[in-house]
Structures are given as structure tokens and as C-alpha cells.
C-alpha atoms as a PDB file:
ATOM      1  CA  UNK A   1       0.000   0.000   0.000  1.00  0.00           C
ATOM      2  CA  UNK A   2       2.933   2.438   1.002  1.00  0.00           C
ATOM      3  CA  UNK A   3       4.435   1.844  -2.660  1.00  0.00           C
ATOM      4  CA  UNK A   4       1.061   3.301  -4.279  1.00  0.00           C
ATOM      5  CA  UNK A   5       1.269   6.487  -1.991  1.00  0.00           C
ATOM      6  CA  UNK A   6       3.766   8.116  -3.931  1.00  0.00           C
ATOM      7  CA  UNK A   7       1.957   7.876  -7.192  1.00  0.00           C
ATOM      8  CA  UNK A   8      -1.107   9.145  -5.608  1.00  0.00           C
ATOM      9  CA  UNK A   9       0.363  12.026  -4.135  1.00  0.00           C
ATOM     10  CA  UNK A  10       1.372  12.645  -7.454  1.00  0.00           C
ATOM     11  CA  UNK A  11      -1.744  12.544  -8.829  1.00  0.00           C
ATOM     12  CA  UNK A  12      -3.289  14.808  -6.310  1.00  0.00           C
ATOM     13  CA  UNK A  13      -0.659  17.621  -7.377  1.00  0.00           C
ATOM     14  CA  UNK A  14      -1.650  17.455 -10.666  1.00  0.00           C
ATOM     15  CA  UNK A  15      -5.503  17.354  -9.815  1.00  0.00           C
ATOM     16  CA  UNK A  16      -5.196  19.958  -7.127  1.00  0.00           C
ATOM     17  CA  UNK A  17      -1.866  21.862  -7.253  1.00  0.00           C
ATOM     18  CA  UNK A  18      -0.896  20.787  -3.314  1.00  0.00           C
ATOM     19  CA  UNK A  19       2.438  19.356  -2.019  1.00  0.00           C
ATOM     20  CA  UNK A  20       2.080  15.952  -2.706  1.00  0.00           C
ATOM     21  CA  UNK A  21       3.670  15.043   0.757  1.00  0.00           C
ATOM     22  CA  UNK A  22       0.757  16.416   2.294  1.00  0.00           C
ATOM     23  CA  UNK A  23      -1.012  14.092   1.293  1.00  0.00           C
ATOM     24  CA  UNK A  24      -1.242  10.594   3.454  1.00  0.00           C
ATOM     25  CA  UNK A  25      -3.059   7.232   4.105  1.00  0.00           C
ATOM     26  CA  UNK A  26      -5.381   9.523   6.121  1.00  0.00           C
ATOM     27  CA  UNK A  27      -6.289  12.299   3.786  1.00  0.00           C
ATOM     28  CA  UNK A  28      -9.691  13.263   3.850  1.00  0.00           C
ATOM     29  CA  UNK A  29     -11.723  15.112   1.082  1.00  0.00           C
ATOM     30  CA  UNK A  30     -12.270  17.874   3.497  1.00  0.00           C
ATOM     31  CA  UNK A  31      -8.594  18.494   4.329  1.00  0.00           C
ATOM     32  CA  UNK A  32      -7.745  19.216   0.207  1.00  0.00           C
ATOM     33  CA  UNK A  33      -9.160  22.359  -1.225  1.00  0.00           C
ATOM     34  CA  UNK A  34     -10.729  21.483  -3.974  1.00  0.00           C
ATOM     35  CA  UNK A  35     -11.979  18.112  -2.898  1.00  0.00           C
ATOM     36  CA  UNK A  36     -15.128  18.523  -3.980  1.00  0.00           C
ATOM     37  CA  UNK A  37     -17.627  16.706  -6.618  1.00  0.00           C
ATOM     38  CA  UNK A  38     -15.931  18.146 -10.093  1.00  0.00           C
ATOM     39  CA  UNK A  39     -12.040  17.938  -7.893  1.00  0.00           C
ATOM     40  CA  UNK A  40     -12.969  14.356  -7.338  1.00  0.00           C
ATOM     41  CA  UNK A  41     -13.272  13.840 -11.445  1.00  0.00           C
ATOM     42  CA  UNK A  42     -10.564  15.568 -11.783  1.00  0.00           C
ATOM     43  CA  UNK A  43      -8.945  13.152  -9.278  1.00  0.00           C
ATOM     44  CA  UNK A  44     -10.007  10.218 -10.730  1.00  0.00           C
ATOM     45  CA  UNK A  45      -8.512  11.389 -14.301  1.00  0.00           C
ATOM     46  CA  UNK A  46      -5.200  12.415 -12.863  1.00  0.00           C
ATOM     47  CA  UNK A  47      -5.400   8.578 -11.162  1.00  0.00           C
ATOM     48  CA  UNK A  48      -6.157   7.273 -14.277  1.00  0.00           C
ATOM     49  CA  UNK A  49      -3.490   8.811 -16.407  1.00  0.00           C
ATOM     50  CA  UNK A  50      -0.407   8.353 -13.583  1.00  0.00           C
ATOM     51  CA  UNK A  51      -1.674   4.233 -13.267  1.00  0.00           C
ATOM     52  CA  UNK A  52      -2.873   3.850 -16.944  1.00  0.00           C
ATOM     53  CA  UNK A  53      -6.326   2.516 -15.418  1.00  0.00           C
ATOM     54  CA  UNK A  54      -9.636   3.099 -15.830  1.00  0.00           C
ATOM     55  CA  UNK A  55     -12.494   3.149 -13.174  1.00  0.00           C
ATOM     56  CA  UNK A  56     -15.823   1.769 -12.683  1.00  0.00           C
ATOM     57  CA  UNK A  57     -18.809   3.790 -10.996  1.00  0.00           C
ATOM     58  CA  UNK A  58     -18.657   1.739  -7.915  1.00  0.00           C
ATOM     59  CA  UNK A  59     -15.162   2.145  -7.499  1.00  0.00           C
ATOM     60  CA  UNK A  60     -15.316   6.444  -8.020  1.00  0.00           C
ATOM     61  CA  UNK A  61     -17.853   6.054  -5.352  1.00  0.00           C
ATOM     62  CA  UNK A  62     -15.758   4.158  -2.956  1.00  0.00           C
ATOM     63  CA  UNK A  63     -12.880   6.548  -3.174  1.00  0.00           C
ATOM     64  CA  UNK A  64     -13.896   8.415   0.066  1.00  0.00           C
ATOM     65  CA  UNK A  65     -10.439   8.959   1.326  1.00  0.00           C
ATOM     66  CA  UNK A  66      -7.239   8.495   0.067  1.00  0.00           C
ATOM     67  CA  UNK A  67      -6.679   5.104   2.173  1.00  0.00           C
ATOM     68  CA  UNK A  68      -9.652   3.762  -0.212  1.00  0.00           C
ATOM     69  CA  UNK A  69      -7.885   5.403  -3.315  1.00  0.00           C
ATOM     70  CA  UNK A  70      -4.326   3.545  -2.092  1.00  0.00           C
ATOM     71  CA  UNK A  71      -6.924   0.334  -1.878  1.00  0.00           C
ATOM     72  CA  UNK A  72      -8.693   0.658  -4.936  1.00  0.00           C
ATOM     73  CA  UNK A  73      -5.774   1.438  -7.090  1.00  0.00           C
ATOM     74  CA  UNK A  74      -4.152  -1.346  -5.849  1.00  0.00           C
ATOM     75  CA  UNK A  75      -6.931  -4.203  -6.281  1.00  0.00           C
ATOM     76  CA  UNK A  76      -6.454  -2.736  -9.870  1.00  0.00           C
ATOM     77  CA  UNK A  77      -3.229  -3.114 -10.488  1.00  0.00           C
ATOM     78  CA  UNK A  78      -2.760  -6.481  -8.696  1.00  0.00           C
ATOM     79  CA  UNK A  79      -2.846  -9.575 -11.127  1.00  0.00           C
ATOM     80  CA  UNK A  80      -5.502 -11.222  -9.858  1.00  0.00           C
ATOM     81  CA  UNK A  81      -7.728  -8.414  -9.905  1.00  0.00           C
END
């Protein structure tokens, strides 16, 4: 999960323009300005174009925090997903 962070982080500073270190396992959508309904699909584009991945409605839901973005991301890029 750790090894994701770094590319989420990154993908948060291009959705959102913030350090990316600020950004951790316990990030919520309240602590990122921005964070909001259209800043989430821009999140979810930046996440797609950093992992080369594409996501489901389910999943966007589910991506409440950035714990369940590390998650999510992961399940994805796992082969057995």
C-alpha cells in the first residue's frame, strides 16, 4: 500500500496543485481544497493517467479517502484483480 502512496500524491498535485507530501493514508476530502464533486473527477482522471487505469462507478464512489484510493488502485493493479 505504502508503494502506491507516492503515485497518488502525485496525482493529487496534478488534480489539485498541493504538495504531494501532504497528502497521506489519512487524507480526507475535506482536508484538500478542492476536494469537492468536479475535484474528485478531476482526481479520478489524474489517477487514471499516472496508473494507466480506468475506473468503474462503484469504485469512483468508494474513493472516500485516500486510504480507499491507495486500496482501490491497488486491487487494480494487482494480477488477480
Amino acid at each position: 500500500m505504502q508503494d502506491l502512496l507516492p503515485r497518488v500524491q502525485k496525482a493529487f498535485h496534478a488534480a489539485f496543485d498541493v504538495d504531494p507530501q501532504s497528502i497521506t493514508l489519512a487524507t480526507q476530502p475535506d482536508d484538500v481544497r478542492g476536494w469537492d464533486s468536479m475535484g474528485h473527477v478531476s482526481l479520478a482522471s489524474s489517477l487514471e493517467r499516472e496508473f494507466n487505469i480506468t475506473f468503474d462507478v462503484d469504485e469512483l464512489m468508494a474513493m472516500e479517502n485516500v486510504r480507499e484510493i491507495v486500496r482501490i488502485v491497488g486491487a487494480k493493479l494487482s494480477p488477480s484483480a
